[in-house]
Protein backbone atom coordinates (compact mmCIF):
# COMPACT_ATOMS: atom_id res chain seq x y z
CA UNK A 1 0.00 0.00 0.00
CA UNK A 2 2.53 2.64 1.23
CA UNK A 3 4.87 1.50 -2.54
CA UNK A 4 1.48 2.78 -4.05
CA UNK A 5 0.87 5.98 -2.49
CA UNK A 6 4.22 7.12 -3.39
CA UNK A 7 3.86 6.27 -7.13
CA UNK A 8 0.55 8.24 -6.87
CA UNK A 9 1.99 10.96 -4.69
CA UNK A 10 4.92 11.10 -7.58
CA UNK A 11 3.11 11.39 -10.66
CA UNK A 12 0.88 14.39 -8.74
CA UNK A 13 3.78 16.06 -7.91
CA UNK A 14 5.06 15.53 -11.82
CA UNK A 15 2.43 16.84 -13.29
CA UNK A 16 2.25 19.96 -10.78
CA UNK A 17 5.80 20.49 -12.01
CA UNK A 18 5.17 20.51 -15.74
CA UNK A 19 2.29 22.72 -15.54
CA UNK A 20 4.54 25.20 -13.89
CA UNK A 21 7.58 24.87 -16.19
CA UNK A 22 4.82 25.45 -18.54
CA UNK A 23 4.21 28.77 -20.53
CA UNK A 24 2.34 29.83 -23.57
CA UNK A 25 3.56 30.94 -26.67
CA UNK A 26 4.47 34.66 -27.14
CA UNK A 27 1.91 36.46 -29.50
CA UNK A 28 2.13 37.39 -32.74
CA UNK A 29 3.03 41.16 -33.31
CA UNK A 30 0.34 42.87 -34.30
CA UNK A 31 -0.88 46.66 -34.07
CA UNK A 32 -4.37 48.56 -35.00
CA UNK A 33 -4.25 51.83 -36.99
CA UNK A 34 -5.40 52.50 -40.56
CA UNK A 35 -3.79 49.78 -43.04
CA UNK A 36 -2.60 51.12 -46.77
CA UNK A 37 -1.83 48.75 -49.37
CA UNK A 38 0.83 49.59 -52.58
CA UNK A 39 0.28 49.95 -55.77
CA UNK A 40 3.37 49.62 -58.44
CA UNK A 41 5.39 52.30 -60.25
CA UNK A 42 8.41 50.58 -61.63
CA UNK A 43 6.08 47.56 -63.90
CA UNK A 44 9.88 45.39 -64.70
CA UNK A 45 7.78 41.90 -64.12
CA UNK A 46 4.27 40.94 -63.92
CA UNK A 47 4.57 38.49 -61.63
CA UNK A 48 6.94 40.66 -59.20
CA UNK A 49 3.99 43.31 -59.36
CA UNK A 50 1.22 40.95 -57.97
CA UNK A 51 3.30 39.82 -55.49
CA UNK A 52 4.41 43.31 -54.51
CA UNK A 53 0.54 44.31 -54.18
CA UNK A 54 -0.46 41.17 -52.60
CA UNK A 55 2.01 41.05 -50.31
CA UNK A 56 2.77 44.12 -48.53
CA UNK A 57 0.95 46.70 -46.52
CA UNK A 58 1.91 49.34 -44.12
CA UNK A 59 -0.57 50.19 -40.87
CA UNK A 60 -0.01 53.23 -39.44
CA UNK A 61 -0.96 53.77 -35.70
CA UNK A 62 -0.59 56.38 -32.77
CA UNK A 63 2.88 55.06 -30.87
CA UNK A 64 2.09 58.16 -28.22
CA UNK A 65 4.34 60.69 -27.07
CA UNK A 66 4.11 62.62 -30.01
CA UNK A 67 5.19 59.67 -32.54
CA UNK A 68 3.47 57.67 -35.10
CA UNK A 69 4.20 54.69 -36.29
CA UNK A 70 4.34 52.68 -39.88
CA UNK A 71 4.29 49.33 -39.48
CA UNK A 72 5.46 47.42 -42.88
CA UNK A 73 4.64 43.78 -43.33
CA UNK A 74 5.12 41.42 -46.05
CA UNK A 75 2.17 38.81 -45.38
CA UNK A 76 2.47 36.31 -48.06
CA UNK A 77 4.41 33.15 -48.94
CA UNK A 78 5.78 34.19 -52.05
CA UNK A 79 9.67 35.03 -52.11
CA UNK A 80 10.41 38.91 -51.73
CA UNK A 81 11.87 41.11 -49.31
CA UNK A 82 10.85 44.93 -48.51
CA UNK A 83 14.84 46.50 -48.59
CA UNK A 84 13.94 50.29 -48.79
CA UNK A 85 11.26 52.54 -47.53
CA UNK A 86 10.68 55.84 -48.43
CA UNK A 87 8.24 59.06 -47.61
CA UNK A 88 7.21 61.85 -49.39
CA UNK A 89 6.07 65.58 -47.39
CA UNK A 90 3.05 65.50 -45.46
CA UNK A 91 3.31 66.21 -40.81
CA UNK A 92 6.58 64.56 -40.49
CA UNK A 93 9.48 65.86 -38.22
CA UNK A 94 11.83 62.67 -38.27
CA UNK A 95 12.81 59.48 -37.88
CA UNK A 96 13.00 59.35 -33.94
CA UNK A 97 13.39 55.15 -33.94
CA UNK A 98 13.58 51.57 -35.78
CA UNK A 99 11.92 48.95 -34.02
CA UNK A 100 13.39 45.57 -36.16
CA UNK A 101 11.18 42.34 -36.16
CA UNK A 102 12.52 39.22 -35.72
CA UNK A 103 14.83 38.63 -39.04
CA UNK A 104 14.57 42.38 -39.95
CA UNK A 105 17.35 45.03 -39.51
CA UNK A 106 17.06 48.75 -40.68
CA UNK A 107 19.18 52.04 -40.46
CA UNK A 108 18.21 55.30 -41.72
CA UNK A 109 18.46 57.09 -44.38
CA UNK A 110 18.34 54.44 -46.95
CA UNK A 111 20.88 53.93 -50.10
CA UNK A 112 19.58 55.00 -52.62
CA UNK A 113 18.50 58.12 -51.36
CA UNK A 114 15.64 58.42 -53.65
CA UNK A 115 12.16 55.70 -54.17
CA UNK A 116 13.70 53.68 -56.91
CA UNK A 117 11.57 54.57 -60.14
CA UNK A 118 10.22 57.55 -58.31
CA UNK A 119 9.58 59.39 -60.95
CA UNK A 120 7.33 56.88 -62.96
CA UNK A 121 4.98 56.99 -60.39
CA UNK A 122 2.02 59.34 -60.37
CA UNK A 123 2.55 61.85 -59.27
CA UNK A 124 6.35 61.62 -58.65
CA UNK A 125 7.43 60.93 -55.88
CA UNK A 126 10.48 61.96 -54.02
CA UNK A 127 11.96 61.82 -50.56
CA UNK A 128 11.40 64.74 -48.18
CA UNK A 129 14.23 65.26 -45.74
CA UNK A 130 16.30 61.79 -46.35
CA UNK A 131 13.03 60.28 -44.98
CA UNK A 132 14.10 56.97 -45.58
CA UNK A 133 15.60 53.72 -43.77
CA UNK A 134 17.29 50.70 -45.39
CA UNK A 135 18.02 47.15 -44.90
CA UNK A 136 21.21 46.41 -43.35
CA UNK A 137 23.87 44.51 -45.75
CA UNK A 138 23.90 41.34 -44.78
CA UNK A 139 25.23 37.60 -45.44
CA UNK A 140 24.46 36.73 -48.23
CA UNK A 141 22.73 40.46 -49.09
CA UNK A 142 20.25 43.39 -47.96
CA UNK A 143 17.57 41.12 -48.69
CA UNK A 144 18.19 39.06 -45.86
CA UNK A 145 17.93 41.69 -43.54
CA UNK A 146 14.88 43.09 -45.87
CA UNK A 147 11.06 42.38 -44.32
CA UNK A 148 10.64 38.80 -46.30
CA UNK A 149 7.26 36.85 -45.80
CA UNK A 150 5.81 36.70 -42.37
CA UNK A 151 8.15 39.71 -40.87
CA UNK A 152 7.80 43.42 -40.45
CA UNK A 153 9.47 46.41 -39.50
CA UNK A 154 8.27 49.60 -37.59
CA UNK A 155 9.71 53.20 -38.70
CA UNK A 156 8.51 55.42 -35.92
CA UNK A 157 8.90 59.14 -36.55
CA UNK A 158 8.51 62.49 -34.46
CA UNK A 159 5.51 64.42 -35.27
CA UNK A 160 5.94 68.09 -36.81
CA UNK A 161 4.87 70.78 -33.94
CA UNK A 162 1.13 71.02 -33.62
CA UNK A 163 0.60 68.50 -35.45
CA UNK A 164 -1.20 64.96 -34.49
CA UNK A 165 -2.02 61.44 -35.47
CA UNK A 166 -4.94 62.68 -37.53
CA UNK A 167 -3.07 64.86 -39.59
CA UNK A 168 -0.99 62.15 -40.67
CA UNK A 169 -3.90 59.64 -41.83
CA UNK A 170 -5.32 62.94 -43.10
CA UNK A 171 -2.37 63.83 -44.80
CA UNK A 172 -2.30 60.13 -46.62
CA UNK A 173 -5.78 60.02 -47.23
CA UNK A 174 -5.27 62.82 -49.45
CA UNK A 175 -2.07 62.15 -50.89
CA UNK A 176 -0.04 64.82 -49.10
CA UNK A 177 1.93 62.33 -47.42
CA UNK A 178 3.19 59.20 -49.48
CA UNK A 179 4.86 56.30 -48.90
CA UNK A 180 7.03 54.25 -51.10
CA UNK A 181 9.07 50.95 -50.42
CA UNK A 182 11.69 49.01 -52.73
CA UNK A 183 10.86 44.96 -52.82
CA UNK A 184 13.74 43.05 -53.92
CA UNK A 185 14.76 39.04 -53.82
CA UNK A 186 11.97 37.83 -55.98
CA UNK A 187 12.27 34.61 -57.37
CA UNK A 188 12.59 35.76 -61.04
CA UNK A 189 15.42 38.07 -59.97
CA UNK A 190 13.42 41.16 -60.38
CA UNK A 191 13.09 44.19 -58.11
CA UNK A 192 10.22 46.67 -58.01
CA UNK A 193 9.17 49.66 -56.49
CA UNK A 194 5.71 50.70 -55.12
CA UNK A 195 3.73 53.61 -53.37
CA UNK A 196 0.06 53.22 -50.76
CA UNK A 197 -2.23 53.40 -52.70
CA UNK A 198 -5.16 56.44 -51.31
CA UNK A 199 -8.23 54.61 -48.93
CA UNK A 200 -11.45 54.07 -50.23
CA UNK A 201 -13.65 56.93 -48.75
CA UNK A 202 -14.74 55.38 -45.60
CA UNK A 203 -14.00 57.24 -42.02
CA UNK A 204 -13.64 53.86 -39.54
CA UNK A 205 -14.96 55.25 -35.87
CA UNK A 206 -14.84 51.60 -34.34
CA UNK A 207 -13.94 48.20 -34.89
CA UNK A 208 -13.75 45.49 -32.21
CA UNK A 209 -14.31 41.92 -31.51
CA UNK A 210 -15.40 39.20 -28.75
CA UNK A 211 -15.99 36.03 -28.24
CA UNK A 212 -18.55 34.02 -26.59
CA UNK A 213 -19.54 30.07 -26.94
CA UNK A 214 -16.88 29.59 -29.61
CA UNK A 215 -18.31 32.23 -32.07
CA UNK A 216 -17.08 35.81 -32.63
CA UNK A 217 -19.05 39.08 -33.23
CA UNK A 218 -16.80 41.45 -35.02
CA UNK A 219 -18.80 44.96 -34.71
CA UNK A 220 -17.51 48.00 -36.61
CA UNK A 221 -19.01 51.33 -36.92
CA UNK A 222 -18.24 54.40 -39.76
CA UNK A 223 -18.06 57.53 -39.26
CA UNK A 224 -18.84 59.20 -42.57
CA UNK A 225 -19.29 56.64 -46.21
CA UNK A 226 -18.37 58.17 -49.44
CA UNK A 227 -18.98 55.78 -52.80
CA UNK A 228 -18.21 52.98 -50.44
CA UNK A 229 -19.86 49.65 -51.89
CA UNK A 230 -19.61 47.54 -48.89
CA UNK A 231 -17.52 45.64 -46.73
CA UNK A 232 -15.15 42.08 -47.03
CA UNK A 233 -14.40 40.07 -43.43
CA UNK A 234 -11.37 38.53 -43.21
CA UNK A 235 -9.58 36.17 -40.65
CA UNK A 236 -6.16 34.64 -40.06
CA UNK A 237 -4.53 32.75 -37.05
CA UNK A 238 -1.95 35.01 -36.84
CA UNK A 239 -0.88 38.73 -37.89
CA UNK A 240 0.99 37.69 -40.96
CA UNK A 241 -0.39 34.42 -41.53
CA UNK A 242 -3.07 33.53 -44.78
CA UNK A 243 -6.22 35.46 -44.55
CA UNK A 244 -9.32 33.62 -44.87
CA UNK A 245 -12.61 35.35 -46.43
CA UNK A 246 -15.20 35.00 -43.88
CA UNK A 247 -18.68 36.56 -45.47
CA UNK A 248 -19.60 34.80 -48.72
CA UNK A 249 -21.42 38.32 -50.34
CA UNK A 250 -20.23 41.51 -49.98
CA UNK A 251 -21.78 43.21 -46.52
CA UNK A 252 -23.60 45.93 -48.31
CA UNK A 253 -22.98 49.96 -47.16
CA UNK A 254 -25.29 51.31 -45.43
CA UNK A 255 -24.06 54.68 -44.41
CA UNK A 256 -23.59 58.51 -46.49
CA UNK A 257 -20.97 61.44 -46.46
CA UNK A 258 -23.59 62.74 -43.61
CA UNK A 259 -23.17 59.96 -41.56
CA UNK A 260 -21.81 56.69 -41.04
CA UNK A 261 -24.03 53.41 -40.10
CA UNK A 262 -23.11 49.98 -37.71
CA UNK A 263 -21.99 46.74 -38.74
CA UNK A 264 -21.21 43.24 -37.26
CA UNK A 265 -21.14 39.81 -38.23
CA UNK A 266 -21.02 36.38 -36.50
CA UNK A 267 -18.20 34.30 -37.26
CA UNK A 268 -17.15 30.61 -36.04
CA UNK A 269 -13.62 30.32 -36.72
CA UNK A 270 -12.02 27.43 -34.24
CA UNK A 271 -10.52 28.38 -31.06
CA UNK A 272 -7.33 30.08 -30.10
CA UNK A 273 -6.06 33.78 -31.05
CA UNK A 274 -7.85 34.72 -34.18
CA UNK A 275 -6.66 38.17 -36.00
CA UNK A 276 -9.78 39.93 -38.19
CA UNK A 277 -9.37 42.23 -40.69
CA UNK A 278 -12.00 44.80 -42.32
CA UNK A 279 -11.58 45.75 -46.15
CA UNK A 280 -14.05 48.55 -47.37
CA UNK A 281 -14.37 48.29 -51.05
CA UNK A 282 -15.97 51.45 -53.27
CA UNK A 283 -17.50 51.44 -56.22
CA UNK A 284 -14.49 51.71 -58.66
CA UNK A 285 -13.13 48.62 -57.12
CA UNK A 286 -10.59 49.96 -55.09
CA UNK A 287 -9.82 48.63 -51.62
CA UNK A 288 -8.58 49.73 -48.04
CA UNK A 289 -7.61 47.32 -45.20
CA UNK A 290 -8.49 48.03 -41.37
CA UNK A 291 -7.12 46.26 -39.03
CA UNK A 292 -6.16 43.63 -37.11
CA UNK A 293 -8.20 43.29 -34.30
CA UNK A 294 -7.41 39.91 -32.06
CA UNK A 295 -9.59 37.98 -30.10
CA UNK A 296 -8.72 35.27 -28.16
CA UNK A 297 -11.97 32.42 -28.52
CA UNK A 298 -11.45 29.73 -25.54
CA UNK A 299 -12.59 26.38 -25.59
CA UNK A 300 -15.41 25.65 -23.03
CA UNK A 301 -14.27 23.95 -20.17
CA UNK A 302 -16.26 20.57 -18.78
CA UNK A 303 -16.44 19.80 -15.47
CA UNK A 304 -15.36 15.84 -14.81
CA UNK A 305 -18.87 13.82 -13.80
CA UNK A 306 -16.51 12.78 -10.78
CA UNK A 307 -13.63 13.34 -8.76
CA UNK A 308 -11.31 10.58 -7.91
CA UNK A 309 -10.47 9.91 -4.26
CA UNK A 310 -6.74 9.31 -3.27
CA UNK A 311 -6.13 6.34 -0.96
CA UNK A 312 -5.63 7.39 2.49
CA UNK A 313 -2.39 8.57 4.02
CA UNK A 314 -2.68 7.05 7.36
CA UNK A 315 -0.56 4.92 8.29
């Protein structure tokens, strides 16, 4: 009897020491601001070009303390590396910090000092103020260093005096303040260049999501709809990992230039961290991406129909 209590009393004392060895797994980076996709200037490869506008996006969000930050990510699978990144006017002061992702390393300014192919975009574009950062040379190349699929890299910058957050989505909404980046290390050998493209008209007020029962509610409101067509849903496990389409029709608009309307929709995507993403689409076609916003959906929990009685310690 006693040999059996302390095999019992060993394998509770086990398994109380791997559950406190134990800890999760560190999230995926992720921030929420205003998302701007790229279009292409430079046109050297079709295939480079897709990738380029498939792949990368910039989100820029409100770091505090009078900084802003532009968050580049490359989000696909396909081979290509973000080695340059450039900006044009608009409320900027500086470059105040580089915050490198895992893989990533950037210095400012960036070599060359101008958007490669700046001037066949439309309008030209060129840097303001050596407004730039670059990929570090590496082994074998910049590209390694460069934001390849699944990484990012964060160029935070000083705000101009007076100035605020809004005035720099304002400023790219309108085109006052551009972006550009230089994608190299595609698999046909190609490089291109590319600047954000301008948001559909949509002013986002809100966008959240929770979780109840193993379903999601993403809710979203608007603020103010101009030729906005309607909405896409879109989910992934993880910040940079595959988006998946969640609503099968577009979510019609419902809101004007007077006023914006609400939104949600009811999604059942598994359980874990989930990442959604909101893309307003107007009528010409073109898109803008919102987003993420993470929720974490837990599985329920069961309570055991019994509870299992040790054997007694007396002696």
């Amino acid at each position: 009897m006693k040999s059996f209590i302390r095999a019992t009393l060993a394998a509770i004392f086990a398994i109380a020491g791997a559950l406190a060895v134990y800890a999760p797994p560190a999230l995926a980076h992720t921030v929420v601001g205003q998302t701007y996709t790229f279009t292409n200037c430079s046109n050297n490869a079709a295939a480079s070009v897709a990738i380029g506008e498939a792949q990368m996006s910039v989100t820029v969000f409100d770091a505090g303390g009078g900084l802003v930050g532009f968050d580049f990510h490359n989000t696909g699978s396909a081979a290509s590396s973000i080695t340059d990144v450039y900006f044009h006017d608009g409320p900027l002061f500086g470059i105040a910090s580089i915050t490198d992702g895992p893989g990533t390393s950037f210095h400012d300014p960036a070599t060359p000092a101008d958007l490669p192919a700046g001037n066949d975009c439309n309008p030209p574009f060129h840097v303001t103020e050596q407004f730039s950062a670059d990929s570090d040379p590496g082994r074998p190349g910049v590209a390694t260093n460069g934001v390849n699929p699944g990484e990012y890299v964060v160029i935070n910058f000083s705000l101009a005096s007076g100035k605020t957050f809004a005035d720099v989505v304002a400023a790219l909404n309108s085109g006052a303040l551009r972006v550009g980046i230089h994608v190299q290390a595609f698999a046909n050998g190609q490089s291109e260049s590319f600047v954000n493209l301008l948001p559909t008209a949509v002013s986002l007020a809100s966008m959240g999501a929770t979780a109840a029962r193993g379903q999601v509610t993403l809710a979203w409101r608007t603020g103010t709809e101009s030729s906005n067509a309607g909405f896409n849903v879109y989910r992934a496990t993880s910040a940079s990992g595959a988006r998946t389409k969640v609503n099968n029709q577009l979510i019609a608009a419902q809101g004007s230039e007077a006023s914006g309307a609400s939104y949600n929709i009811v999604d059942r995507p598994g359980y874990g961290s989930i990442y959604y993403w909101l893309e307003s689409v107007d009528y010409t076609g073109q898109t803008s991406l919102h987003g993420p916003t993470r929720v974490n959906v837990r599985a329920a929990v069961q309570r055991p129909q019994y509870r299992p009685t040790l054997p007694s310690l007396r002696r």
